[in-house]
PDB file of N, CA and C in Angstrom:
ATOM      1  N   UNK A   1       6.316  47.303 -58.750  1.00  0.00           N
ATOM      2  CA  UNK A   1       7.581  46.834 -58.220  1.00  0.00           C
ATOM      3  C   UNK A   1       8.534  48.016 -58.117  1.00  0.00           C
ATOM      4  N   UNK A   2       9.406  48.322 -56.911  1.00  0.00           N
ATOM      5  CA  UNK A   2      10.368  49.095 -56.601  1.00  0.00           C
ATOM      6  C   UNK A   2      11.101  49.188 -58.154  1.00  0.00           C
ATOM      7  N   UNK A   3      12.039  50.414 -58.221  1.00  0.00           N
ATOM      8  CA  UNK A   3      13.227  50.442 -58.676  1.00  0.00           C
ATOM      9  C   UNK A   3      14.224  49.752 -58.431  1.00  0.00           C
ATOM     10  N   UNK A   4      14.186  48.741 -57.034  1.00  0.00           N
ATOM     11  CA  UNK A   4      15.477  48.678 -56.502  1.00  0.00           C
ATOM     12  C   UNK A   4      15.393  47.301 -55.764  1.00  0.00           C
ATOM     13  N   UNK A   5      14.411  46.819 -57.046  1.00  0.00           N
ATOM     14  CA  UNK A   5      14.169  45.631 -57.190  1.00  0.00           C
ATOM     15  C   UNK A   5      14.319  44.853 -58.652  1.00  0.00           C
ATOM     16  N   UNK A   6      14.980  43.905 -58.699  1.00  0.00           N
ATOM     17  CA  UNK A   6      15.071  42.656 -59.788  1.00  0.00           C
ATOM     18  C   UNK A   6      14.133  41.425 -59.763  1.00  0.00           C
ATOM     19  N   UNK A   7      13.531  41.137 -61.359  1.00  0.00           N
ATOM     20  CA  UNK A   7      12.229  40.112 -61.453  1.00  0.00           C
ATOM     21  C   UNK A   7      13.496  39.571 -62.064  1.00  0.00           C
ATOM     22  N   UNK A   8      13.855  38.299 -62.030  1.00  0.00           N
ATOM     23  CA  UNK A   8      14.094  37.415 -63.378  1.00  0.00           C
ATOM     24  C   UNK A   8      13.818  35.849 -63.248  1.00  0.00           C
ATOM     25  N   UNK A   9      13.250  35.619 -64.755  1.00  0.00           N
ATOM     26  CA  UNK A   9      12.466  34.060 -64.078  1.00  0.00           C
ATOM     27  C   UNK A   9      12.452  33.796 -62.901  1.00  0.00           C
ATOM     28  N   UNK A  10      11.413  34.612 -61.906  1.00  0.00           N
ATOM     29  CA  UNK A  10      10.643  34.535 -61.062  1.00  0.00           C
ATOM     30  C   UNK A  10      11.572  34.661 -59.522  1.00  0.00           C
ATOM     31  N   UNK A  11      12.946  34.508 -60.204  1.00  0.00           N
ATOM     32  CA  UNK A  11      13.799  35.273 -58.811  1.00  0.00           C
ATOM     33  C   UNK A  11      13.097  36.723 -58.462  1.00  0.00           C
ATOM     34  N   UNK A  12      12.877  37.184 -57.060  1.00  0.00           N
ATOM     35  CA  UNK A  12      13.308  38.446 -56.546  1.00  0.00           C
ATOM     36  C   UNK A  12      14.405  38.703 -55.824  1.00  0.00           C
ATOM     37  N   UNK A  13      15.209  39.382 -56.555  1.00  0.00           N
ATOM     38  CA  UNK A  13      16.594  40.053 -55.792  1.00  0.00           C
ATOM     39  C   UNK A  13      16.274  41.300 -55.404  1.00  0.00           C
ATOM     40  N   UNK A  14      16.646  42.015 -54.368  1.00  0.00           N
ATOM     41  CA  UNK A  14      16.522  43.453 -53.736  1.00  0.00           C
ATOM     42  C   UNK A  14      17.860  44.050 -54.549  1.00  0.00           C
ATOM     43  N   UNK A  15      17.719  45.254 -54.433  1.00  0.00           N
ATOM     44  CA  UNK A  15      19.171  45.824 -55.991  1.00  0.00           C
ATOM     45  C   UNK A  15      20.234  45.355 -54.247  1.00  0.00           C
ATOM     46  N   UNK A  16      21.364  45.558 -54.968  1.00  0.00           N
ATOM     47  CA  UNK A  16      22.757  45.740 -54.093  1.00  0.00           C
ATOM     48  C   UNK A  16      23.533  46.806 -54.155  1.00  0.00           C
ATOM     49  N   UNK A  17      23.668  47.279 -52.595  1.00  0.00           N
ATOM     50  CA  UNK A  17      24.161  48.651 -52.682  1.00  0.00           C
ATOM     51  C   UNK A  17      25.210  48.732 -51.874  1.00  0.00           C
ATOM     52  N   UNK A  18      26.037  49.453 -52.750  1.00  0.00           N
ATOM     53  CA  UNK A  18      27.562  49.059 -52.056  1.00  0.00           C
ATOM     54  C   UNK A  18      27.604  50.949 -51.110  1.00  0.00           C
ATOM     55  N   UNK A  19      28.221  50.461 -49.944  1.00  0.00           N
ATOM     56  CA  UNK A  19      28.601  51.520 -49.033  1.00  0.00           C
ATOM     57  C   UNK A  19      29.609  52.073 -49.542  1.00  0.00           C
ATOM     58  N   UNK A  20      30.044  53.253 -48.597  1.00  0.00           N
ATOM     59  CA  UNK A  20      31.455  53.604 -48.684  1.00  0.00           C
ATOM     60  C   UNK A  20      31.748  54.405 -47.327  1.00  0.00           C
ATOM     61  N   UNK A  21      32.772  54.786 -47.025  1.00  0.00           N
ATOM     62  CA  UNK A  21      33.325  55.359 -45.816  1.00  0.00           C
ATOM     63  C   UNK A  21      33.332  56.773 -46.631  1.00  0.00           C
ATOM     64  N   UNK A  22      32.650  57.961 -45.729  1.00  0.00           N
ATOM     65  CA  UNK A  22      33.250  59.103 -45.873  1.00  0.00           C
ATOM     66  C   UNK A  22      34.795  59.383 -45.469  1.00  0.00           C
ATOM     67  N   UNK A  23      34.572  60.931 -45.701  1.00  0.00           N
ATOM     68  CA  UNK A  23      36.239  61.475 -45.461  1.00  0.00           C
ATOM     69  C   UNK A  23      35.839  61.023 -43.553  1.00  0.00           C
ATOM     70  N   UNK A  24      34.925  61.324 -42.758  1.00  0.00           N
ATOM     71  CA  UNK A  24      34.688  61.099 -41.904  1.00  0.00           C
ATOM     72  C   UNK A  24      34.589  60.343 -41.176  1.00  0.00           C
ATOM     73  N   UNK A  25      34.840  59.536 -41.584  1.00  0.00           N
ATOM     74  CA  UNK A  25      34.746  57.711 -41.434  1.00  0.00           C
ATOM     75  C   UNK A  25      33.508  57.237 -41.035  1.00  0.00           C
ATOM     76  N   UNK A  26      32.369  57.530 -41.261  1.00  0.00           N
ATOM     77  CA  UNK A  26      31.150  57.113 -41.518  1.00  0.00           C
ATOM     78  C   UNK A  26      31.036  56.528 -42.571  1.00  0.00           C
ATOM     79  N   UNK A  27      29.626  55.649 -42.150  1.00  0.00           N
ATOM     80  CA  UNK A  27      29.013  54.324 -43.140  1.00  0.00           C
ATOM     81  C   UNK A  27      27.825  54.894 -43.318  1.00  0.00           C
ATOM     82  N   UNK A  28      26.995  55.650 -44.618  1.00  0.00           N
ATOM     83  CA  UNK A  28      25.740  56.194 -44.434  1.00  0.00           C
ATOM     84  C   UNK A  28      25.049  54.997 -45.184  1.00  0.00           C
ATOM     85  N   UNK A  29      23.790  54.467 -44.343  1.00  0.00           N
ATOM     86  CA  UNK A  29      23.354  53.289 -44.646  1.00  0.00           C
ATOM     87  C   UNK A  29      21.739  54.063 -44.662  1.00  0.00           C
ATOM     88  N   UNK A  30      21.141  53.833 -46.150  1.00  0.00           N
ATOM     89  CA  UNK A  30      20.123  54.109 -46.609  1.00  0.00           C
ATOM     90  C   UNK A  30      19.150  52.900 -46.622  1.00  0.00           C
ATOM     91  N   UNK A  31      18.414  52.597 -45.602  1.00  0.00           N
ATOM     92  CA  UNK A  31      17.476  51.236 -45.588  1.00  0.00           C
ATOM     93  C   UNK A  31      16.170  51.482 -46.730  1.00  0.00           C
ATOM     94  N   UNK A  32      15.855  52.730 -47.536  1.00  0.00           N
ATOM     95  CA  UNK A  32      15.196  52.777 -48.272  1.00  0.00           C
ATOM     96  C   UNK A  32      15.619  52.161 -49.526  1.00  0.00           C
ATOM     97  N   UNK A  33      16.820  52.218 -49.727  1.00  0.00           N
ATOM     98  CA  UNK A  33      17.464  51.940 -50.718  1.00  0.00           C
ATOM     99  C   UNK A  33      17.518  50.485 -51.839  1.00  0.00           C
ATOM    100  N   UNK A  34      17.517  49.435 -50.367  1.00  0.00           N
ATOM    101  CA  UNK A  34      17.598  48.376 -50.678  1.00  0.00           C
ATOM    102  C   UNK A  34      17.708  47.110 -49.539  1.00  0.00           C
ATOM    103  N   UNK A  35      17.985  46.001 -49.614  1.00  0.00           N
ATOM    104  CA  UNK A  35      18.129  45.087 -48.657  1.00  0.00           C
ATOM    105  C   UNK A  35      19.605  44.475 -48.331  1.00  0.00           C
ATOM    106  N   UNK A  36      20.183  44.845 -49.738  1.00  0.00           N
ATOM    107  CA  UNK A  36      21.703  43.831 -49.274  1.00  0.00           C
ATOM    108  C   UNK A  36      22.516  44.953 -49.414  1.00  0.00           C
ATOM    109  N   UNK A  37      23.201  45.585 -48.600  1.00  0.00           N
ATOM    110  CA  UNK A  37      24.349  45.921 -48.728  1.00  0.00           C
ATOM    111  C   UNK A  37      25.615  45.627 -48.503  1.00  0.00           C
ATOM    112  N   UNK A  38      26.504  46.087 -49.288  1.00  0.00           N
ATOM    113  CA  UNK A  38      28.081  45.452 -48.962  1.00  0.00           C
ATOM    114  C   UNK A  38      28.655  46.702 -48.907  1.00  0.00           C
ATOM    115  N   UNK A  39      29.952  46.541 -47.899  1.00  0.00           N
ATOM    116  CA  UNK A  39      31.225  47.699 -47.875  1.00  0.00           C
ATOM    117  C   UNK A  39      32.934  47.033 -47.828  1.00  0.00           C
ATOM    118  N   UNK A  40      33.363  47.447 -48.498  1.00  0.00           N
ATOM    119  CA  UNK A  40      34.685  47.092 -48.832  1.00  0.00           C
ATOM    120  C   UNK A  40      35.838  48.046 -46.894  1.00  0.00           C
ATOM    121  N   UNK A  41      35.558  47.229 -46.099  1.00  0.00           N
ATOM    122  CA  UNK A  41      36.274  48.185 -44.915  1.00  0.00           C
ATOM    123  C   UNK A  41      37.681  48.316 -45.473  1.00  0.00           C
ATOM    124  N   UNK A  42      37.888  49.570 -45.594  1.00  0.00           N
ATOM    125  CA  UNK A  42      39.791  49.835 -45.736  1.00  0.00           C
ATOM    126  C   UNK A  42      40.153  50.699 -44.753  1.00  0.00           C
ATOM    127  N   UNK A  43      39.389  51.353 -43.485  1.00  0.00           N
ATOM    128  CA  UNK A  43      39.692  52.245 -42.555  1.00  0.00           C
ATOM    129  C   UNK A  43      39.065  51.864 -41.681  1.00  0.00           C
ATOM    130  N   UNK A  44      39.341  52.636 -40.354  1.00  0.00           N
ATOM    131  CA  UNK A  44      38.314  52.589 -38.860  1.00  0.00           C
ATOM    132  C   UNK A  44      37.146  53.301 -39.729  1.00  0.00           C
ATOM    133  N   UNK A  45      36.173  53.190 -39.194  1.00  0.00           N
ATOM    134  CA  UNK A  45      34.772  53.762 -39.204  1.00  0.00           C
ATOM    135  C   UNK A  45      33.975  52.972 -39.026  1.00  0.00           C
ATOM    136  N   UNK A  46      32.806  53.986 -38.911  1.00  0.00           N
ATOM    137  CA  UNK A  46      31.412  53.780 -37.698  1.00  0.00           C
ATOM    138  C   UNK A  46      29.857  53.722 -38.923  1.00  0.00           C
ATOM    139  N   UNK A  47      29.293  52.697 -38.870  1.00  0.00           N
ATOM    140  CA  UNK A  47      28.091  52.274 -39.430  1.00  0.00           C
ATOM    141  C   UNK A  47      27.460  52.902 -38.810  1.00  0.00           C
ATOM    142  N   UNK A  48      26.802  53.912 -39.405  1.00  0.00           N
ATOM    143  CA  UNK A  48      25.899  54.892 -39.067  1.00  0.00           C
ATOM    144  C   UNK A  48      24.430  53.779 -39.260  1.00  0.00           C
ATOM    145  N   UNK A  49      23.283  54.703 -38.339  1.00  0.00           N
ATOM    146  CA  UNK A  49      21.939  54.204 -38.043  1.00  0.00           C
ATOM    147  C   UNK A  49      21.712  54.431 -39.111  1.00  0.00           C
ATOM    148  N   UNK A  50      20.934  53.143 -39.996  1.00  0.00           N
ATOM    149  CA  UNK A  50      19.905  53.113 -41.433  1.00  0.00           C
ATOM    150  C   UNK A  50      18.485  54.220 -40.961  1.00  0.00           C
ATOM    151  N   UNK A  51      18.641  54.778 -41.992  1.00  0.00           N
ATOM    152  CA  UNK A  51      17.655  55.638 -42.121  1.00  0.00           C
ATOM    153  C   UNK A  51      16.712  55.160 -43.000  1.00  0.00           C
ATOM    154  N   UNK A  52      15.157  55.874 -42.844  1.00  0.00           N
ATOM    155  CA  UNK A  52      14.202  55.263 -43.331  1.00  0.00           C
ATOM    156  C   UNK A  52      13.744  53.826 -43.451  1.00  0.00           C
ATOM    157  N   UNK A  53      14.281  53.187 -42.463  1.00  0.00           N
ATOM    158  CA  UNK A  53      13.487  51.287 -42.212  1.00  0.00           C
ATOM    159  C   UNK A  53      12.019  51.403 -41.943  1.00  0.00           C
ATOM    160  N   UNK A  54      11.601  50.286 -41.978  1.00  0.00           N
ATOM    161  CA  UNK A  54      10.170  49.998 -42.182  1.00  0.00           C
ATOM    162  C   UNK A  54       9.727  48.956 -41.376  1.00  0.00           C
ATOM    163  N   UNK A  55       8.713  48.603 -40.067  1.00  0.00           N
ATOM    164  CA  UNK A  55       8.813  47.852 -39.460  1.00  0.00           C
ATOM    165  C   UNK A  55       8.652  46.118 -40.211  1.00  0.00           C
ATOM    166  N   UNK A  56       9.714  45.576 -39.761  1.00  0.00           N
ATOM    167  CA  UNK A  56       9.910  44.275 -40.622  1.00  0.00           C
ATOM    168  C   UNK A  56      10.786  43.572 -41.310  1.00  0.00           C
ATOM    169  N   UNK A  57      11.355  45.059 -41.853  1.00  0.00           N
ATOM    170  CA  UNK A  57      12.273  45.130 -42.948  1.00  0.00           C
ATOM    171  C   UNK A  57      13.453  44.601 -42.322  1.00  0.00           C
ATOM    172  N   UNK A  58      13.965  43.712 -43.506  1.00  0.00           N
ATOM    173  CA  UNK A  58      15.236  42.985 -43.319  1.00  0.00           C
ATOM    174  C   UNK A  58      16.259  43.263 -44.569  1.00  0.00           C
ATOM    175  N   UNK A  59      17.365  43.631 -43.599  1.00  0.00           N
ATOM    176  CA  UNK A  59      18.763  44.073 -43.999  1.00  0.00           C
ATOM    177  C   UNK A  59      19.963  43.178 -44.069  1.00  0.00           C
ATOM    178  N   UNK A  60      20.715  42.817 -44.522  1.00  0.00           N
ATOM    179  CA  UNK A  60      21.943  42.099 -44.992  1.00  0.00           C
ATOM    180  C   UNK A  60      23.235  42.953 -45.107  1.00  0.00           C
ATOM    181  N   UNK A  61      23.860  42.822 -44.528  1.00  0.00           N
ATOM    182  CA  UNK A  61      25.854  43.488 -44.251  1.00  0.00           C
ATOM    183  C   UNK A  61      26.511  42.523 -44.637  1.00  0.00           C
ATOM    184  N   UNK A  62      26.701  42.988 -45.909  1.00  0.00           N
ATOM    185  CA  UNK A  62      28.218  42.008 -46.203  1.00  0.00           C
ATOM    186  C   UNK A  62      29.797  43.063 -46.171  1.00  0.00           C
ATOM    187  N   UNK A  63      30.499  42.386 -45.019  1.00  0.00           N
ATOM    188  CA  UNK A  63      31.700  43.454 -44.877  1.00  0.00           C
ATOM    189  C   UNK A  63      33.113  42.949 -45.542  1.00  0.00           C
ATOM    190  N   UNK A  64      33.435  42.880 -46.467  1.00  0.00           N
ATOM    191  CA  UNK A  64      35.404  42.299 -46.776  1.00  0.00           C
ATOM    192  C   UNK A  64      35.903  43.293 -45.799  1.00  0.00           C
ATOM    193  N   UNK A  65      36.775  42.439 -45.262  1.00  0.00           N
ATOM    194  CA  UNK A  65      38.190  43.417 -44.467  1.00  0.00           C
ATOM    195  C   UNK A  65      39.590  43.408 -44.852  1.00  0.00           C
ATOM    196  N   UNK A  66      39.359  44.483 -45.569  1.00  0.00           N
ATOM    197  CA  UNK A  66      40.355  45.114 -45.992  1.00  0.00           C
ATOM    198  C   UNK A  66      41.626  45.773 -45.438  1.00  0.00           C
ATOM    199  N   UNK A  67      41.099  46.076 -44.111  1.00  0.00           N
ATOM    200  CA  UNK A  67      41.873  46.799 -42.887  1.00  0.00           C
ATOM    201  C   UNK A  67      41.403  47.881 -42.278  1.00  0.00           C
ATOM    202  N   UNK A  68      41.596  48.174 -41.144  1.00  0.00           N
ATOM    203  CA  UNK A  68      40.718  49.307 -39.961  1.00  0.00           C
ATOM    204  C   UNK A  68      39.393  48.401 -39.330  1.00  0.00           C
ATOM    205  N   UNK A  69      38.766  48.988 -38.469  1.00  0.00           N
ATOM    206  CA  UNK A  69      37.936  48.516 -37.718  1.00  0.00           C
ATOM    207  C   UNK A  69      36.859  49.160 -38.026  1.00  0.00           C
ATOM    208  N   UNK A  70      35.885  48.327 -37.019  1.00  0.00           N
ATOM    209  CA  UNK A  70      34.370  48.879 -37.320  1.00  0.00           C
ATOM    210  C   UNK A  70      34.127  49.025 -36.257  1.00  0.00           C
ATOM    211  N   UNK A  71      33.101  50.024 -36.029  1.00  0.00           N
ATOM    212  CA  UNK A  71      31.952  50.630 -34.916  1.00  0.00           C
ATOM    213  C   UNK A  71      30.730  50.531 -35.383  1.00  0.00           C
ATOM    214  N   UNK A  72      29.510  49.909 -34.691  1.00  0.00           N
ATOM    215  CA  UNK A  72      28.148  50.259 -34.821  1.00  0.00           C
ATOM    216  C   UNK A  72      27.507  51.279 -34.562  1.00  0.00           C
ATOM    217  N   UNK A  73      26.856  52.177 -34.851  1.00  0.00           N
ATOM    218  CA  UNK A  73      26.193  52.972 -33.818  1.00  0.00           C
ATOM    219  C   UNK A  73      24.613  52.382 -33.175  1.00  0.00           C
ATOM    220  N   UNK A  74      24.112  53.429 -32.287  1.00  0.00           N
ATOM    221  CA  UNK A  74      23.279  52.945 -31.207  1.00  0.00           C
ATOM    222  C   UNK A  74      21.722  52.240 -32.013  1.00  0.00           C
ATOM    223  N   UNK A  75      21.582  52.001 -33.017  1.00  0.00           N
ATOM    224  CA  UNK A  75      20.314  51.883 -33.882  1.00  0.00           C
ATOM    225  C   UNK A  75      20.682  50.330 -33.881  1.00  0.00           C
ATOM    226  N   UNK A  76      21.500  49.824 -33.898  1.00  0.00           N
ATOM    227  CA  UNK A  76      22.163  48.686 -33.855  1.00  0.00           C
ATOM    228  C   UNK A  76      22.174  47.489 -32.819  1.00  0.00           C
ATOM    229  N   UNK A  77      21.169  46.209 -32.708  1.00  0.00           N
ATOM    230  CA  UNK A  77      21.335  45.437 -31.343  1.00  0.00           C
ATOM    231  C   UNK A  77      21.996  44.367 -32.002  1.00  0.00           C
ATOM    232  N   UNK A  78      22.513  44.397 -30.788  1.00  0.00           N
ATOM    233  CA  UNK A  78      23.151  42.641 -31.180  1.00  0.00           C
ATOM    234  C   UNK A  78      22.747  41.728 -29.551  1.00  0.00           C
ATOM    235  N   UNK A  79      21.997  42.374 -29.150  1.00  0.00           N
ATOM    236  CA  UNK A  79      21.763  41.468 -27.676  1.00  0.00           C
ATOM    237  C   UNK A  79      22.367  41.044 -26.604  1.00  0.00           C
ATOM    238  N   UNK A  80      22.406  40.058 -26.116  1.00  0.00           N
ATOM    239  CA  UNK A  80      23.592  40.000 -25.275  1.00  0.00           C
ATOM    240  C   UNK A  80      24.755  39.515 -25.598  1.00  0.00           C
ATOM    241  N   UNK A  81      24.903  38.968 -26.768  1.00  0.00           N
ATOM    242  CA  UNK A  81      25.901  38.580 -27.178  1.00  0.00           C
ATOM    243  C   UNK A  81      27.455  39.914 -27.833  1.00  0.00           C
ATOM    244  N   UNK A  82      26.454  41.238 -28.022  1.00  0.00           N
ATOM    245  CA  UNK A  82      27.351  42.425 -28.381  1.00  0.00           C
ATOM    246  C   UNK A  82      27.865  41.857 -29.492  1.00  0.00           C
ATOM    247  N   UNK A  83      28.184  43.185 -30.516  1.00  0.00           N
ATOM    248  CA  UNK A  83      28.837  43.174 -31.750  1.00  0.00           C
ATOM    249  C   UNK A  83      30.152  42.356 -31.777  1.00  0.00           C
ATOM    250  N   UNK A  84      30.105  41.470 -33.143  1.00  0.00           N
ATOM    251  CA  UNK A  84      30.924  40.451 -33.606  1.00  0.00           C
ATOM    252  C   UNK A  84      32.128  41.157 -33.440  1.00  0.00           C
ATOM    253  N   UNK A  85      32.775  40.045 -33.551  1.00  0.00           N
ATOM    254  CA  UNK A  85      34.839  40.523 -34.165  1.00  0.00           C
ATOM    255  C   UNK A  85      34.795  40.245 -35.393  1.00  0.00           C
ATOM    256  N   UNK A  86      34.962  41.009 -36.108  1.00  0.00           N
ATOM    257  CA  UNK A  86      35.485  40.999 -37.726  1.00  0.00           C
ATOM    258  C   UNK A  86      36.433  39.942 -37.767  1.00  0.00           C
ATOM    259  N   UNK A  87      36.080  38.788 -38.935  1.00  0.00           N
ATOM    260  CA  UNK A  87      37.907  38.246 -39.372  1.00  0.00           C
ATOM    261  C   UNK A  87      38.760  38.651 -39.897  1.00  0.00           C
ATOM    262  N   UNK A  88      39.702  37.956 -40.267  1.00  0.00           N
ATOM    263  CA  UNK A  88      40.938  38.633 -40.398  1.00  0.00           C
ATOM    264  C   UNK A  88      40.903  39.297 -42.141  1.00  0.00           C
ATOM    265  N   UNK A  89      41.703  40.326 -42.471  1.00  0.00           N
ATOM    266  CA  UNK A  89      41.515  40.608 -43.443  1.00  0.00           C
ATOM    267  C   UNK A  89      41.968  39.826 -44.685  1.00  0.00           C
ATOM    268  N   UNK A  90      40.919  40.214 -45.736  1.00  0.00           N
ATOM    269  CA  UNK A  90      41.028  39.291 -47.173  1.00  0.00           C
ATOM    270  C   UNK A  90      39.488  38.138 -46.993  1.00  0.00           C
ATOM    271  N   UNK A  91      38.791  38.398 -45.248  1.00  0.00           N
ATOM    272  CA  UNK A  91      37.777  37.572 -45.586  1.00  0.00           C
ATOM    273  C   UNK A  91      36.503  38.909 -45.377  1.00  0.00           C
ATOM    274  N   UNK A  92      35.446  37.926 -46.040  1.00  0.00           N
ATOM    275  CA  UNK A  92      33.780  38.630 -45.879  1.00  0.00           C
ATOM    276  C   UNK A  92      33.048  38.055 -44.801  1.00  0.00           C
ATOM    277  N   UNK A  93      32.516  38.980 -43.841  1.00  0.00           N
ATOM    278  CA  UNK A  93      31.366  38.630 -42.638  1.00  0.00           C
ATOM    279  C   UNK A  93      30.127  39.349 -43.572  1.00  0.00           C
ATOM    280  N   UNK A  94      28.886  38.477 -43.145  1.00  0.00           N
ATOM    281  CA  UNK A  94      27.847  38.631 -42.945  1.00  0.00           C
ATOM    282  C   UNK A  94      27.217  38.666 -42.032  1.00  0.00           C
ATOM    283  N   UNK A  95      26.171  39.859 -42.191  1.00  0.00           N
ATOM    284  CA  UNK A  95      24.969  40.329 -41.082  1.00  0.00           C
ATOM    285  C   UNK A  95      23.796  40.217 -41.099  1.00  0.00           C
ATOM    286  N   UNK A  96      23.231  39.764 -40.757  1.00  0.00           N
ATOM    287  CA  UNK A  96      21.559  40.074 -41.114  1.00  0.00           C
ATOM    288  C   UNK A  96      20.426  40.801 -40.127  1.00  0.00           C
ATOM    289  N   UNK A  97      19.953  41.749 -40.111  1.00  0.00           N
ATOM    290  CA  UNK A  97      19.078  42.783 -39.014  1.00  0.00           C
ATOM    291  C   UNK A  97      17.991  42.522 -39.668  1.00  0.00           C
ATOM    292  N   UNK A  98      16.730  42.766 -38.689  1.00  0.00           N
ATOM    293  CA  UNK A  98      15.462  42.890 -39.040  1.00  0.00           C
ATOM    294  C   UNK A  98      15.043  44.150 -38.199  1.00  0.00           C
ATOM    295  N   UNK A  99      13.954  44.889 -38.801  1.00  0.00           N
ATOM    296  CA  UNK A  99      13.606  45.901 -38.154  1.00  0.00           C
ATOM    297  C   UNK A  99      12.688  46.104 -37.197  1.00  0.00           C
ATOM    298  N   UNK A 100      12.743  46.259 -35.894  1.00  0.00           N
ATOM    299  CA  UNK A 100      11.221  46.445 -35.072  1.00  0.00           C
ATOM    300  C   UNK A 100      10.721  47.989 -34.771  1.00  0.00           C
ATOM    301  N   UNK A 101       9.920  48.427 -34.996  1.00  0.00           N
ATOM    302  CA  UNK A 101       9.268  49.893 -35.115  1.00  0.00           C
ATOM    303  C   UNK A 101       8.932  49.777 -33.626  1.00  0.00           C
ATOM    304  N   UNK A 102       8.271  48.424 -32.600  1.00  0.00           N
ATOM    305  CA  UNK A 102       8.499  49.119 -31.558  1.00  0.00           C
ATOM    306  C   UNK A 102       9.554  49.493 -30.752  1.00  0.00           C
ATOM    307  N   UNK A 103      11.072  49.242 -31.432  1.00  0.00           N
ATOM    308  CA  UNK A 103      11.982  49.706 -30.361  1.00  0.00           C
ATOM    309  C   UNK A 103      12.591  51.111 -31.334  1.00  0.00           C
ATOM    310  N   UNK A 104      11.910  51.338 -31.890  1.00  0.00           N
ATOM    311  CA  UNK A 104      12.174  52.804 -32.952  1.00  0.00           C
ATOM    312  C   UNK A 104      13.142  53.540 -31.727  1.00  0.00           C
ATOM    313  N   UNK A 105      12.905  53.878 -30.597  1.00  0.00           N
ATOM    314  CA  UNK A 105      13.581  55.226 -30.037  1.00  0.00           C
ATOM    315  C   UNK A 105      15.039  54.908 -29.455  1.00  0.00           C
ATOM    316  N   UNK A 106      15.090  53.328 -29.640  1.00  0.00           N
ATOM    317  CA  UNK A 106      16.208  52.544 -29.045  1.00  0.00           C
ATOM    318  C   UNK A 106      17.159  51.929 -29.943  1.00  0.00           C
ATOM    319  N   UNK A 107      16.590  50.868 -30.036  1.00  0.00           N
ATOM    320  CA  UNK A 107      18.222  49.878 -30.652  1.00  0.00           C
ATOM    321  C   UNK A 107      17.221  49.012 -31.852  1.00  0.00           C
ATOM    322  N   UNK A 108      16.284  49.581 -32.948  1.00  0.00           N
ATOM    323  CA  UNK A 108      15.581  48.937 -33.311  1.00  0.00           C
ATOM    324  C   UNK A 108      16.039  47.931 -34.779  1.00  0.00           C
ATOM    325  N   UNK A 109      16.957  48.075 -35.380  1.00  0.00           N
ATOM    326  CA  UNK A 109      17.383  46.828 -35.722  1.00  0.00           C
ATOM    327  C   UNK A 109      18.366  45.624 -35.215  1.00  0.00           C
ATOM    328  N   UNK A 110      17.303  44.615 -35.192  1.00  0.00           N
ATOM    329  CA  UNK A 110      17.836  43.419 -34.329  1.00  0.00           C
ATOM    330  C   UNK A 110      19.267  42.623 -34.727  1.00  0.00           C
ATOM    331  N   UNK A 111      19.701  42.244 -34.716  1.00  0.00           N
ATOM    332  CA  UNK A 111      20.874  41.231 -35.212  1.00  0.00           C
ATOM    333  C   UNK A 111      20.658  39.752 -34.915  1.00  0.00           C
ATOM    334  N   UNK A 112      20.326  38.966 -36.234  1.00  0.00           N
ATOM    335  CA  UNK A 112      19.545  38.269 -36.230  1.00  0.00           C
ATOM    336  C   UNK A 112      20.504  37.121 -36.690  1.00  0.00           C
ATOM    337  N   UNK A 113      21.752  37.264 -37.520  1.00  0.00           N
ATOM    338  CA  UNK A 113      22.253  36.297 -37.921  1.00  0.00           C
ATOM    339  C   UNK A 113      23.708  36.954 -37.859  1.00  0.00           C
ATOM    340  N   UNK A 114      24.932  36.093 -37.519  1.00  0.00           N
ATOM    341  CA  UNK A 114      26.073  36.485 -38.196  1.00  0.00           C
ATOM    342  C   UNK A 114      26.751  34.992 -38.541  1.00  0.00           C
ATOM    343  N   UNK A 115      27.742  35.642 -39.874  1.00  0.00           N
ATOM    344  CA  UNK A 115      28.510  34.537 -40.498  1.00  0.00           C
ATOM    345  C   UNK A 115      29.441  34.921 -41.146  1.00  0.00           C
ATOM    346  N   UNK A 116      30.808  34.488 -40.796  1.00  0.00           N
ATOM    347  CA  UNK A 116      31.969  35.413 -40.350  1.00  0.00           C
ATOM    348  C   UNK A 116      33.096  34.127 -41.175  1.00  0.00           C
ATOM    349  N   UNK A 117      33.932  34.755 -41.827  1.00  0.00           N
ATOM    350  CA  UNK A 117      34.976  34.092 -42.467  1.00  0.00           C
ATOM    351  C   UNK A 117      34.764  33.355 -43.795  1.00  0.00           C
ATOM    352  N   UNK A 118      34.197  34.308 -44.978  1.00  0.00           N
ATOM    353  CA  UNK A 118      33.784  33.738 -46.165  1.00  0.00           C
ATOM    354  C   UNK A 118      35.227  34.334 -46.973  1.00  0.00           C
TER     355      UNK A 118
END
């Protein structure tokens, strides 16, 4: 079993890994890392492409808005529907991506779920 994984009476939890915004306003999102991540948004910045995904692999964004906006970058589909509107701040959106290795050179995590105003 991973490091960055939790057994308990027979739950599996993936660990939880909280983001942060550089001085740069980047989101460095490590898909090796884990499955759920959360980021506290308090500025503009741009969700950088998860590095190291695995074809299959499913990812979870939980965002509070705190204030500033978000950008996806190009690793990122949301289909035809295009990236959500954040709610208003003081609430949490959720994301959920899955990974496809055949669109590796394109837009290969999918956007599979959103749920917006927790």
């Amino acid at each position: 079993m991973s490091a960055h994984t939790t057994i308990t009476a027979g739950v599996v939890a993936p660990a939880v890994v909280t983001l942060t915004i550089s001085s740069t306003g980047t989101v460095a999102v490590g898909a090796g890392l884990g499955n759920d991540f959360r980021l506290n948004l308090t500025k503009a910045a741009m969700m950088s492409n998860p590095a190291g995904g695995v074809d299959g692999q499913r990812i979870t964004v939980q965002i509070t808005h705190s204030g500033g906006s978000l950008l996806w970058d190009s690793h990122y589909n949301f289909g035809t529907a295009g990236a959500p509107t954040l709610s208003a701040t003081g609430k949490t959106d959720v994301l959920g991506f899955v990974y496809n290795a055949a669109l590796a050179a394109t837009s290969p995590w999918l956007c599979v779920g959103v749920a917006l105003g927790f």
